[in-house]
C-alpha atoms as a PDB file:
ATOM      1  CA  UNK A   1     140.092  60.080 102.149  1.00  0.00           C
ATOM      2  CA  UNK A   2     142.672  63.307 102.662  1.00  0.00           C
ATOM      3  CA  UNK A   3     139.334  65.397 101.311  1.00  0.00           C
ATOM      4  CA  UNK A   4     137.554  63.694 104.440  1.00  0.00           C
ATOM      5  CA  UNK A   5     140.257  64.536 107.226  1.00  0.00           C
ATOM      6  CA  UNK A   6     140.702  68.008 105.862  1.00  0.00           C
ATOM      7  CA  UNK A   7     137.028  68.750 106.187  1.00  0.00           C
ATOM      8  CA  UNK A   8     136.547  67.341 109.713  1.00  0.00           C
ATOM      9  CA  UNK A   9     139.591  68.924 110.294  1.00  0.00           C
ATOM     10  CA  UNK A  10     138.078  72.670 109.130  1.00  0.00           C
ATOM     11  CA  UNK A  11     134.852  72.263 110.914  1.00  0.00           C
ATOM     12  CA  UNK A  12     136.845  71.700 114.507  1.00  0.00           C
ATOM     13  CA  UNK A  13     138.272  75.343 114.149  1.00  0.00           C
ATOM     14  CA  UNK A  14     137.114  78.053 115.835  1.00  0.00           C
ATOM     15  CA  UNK A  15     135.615  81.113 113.633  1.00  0.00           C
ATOM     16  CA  UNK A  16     137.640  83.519 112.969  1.00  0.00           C
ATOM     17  CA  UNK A  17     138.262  86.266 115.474  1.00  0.00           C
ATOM     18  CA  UNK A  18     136.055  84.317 118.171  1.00  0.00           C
ATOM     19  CA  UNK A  19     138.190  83.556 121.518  1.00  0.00           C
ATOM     20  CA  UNK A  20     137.697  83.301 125.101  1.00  0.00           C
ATOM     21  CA  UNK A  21     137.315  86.995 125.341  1.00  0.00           C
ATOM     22  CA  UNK A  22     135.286  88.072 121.665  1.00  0.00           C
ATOM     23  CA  UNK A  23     131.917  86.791 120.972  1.00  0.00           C
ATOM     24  CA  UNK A  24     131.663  85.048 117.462  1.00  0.00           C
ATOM     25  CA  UNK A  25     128.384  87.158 116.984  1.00  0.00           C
ATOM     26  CA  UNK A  26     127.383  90.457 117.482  1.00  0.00           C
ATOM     27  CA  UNK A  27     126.284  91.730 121.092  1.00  0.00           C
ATOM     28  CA  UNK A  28     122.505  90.990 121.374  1.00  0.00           C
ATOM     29  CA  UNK A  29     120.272  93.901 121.641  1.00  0.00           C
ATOM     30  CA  UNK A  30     118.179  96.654 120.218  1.00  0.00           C
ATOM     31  CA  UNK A  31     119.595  98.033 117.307  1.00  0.00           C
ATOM     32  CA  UNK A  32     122.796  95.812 117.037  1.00  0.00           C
ATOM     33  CA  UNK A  33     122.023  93.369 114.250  1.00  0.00           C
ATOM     34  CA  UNK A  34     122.752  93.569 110.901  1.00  0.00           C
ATOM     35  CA  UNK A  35     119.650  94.216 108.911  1.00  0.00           C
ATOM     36  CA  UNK A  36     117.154  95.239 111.870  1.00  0.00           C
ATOM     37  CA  UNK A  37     115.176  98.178 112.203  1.00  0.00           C
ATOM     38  CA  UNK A  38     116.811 101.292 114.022  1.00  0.00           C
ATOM     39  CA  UNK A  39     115.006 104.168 115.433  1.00  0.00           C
ATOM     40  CA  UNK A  40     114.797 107.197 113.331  1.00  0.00           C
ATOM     41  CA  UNK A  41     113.703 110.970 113.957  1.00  0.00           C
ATOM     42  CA  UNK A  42     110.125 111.796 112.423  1.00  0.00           C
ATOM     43  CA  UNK A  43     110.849 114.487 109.795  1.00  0.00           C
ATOM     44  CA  UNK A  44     108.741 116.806 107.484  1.00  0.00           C
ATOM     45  CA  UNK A  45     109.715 115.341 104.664  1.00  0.00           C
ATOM     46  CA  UNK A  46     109.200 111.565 105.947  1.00  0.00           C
ATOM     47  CA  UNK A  47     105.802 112.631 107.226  1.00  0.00           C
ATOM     48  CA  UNK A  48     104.989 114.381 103.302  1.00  0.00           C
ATOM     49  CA  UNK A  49     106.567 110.753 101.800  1.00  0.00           C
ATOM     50  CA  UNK A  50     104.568 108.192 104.332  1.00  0.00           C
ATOM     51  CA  UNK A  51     101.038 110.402 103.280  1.00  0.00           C
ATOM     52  CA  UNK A  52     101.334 110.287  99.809  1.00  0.00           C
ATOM     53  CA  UNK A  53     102.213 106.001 100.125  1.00  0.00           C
ATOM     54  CA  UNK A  54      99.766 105.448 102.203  1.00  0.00           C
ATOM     55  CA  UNK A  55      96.821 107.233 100.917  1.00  0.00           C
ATOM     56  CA  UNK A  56      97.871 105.561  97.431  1.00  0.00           C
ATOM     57  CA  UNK A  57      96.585 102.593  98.627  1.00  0.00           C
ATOM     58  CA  UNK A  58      93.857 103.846 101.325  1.00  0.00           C
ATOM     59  CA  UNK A  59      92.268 106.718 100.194  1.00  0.00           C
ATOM     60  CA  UNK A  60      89.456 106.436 102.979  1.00  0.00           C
ATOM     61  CA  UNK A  61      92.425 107.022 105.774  1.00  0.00           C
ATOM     62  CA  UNK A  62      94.194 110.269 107.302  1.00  0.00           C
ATOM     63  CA  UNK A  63      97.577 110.061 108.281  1.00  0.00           C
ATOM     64  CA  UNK A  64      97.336 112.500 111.653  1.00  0.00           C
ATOM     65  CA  UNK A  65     100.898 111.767 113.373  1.00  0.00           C
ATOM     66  CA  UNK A  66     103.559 109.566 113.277  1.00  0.00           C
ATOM     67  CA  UNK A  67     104.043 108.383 116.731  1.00  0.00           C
ATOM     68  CA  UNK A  68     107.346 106.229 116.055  1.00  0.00           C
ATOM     69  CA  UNK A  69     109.101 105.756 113.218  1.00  0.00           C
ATOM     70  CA  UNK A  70     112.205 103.485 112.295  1.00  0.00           C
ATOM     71  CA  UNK A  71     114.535 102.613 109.014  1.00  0.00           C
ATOM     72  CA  UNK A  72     115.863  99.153 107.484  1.00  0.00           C
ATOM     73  CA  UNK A  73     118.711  99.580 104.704  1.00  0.00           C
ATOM     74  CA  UNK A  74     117.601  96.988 102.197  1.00  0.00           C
ATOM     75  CA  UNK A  75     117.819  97.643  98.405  1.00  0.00           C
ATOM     76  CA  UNK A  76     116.853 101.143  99.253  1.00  0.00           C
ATOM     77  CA  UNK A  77     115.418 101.473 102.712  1.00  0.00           C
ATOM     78  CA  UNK A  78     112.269 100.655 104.409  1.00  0.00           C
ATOM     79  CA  UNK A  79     110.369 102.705 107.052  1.00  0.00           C
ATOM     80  CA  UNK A  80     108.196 101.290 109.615  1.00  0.00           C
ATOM     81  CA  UNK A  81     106.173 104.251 110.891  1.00  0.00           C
ATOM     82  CA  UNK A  82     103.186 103.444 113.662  1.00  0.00           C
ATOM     83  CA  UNK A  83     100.623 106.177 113.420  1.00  0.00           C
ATOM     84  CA  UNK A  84      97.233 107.366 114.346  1.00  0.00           C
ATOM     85  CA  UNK A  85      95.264 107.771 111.381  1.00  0.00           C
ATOM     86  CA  UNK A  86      91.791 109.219 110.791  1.00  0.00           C
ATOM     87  CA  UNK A  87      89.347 106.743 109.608  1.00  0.00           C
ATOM     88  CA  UNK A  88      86.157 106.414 108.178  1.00  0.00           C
ATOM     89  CA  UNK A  89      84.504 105.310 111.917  1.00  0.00           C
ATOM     90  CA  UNK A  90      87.152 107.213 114.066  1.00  0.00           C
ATOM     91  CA  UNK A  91      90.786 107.177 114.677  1.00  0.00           C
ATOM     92  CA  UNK A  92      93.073 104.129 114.999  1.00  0.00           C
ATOM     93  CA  UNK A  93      96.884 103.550 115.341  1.00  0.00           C
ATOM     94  CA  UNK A  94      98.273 101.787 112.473  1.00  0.00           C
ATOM     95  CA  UNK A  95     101.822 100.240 111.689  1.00  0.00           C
ATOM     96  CA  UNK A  96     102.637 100.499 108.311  1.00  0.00           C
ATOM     97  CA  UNK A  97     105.787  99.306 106.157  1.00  0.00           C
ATOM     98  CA  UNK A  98     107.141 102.224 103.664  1.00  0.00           C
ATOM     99  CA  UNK A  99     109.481 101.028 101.243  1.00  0.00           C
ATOM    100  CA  UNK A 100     111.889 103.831  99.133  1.00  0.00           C
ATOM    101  CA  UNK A 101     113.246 101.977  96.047  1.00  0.00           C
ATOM    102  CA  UNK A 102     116.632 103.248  94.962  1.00  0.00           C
ATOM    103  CA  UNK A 103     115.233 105.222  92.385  1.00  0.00           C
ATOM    104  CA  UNK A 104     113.721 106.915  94.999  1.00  0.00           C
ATOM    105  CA  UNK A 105     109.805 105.766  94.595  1.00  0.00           C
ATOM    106  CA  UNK A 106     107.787 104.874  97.456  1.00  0.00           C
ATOM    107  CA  UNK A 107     105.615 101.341  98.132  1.00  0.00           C
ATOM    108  CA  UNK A 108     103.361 100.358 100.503  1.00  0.00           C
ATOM    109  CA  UNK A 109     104.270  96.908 101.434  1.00  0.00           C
ATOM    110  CA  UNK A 110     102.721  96.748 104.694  1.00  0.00           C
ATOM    111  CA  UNK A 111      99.929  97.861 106.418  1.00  0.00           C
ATOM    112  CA  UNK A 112      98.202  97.047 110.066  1.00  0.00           C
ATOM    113  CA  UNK A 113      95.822  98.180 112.281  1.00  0.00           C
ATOM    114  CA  UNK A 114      97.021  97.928 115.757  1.00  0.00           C
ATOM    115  CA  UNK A 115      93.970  99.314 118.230  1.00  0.00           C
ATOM    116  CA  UNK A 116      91.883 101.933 118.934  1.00  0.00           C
ATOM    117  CA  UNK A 117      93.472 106.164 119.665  1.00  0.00           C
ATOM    118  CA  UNK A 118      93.889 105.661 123.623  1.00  0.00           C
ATOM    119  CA  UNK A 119      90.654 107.764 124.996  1.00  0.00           C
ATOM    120  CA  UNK A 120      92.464 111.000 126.593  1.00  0.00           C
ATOM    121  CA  UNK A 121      91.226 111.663 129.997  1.00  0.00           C
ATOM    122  CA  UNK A 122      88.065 113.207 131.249  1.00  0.00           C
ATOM    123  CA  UNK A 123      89.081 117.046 132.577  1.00  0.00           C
ATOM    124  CA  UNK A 124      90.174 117.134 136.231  1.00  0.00           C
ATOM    125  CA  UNK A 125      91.159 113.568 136.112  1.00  0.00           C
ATOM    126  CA  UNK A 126      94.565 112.510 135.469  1.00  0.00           C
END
């Protein structure tokens, strides 16, 4: 019965560190939670990295640019990388998951095509 109270008892408390004025979670937004993708800078050697994954697996595609690129830690670190890549028909932009083992291999995990290379504008028209 004492086992009983004491449990009740526990589960009325307040977490730790959580109080009128401190959250009991992390502030909400972009960037802020604990295993979420962050933003990262596009870099030569994460552009050399992503081709070689990716035409692993699709041989028929170009990697032309990565337009945005972000990191994960997980048991080594994956990068999500949206890109405009030459295909067979034409171009396309394509959102692909990287991940870089802790030995320091690379695996596709993920890959997505997400629409059609925006047409750029006819000349004199903006």
């Amino acid at each position: 019965m004492q086992r009983w109270l004491i449990v009740f008892a526990l589960a009325g408390l307040p977490l730790v560190g959580a109080g009128p004025d401190q959250p009991a979670r992390p502030p909400e937004g972009p960037g802020r939670l604990v295993g979420a993708f962050k933003a990262l800078a596009v870099d030569q050697q994460l552009v050399k990295d992503a081709k070689a994954a990716i035409q692993s697996y699709f041989t028929s595609l170009k990697l032309e640019t990565v337009l945005e690129a972000e990191v994960q830690v997980v048991a080594g670190s994956n990068f999500r990388l949206t890109c405009e890549v030459r295909e067979p028909v034409g171009a396309g932009i394509w959102r692909f998951v990287i991940w870089r083992r802790l030995d320091g291999t690379w695996r596709l995990t993920s890959a997505r095509r997400r629409g059609d290379v925006p047409a750029a504008p006819a000349p004199g028209n903006p």
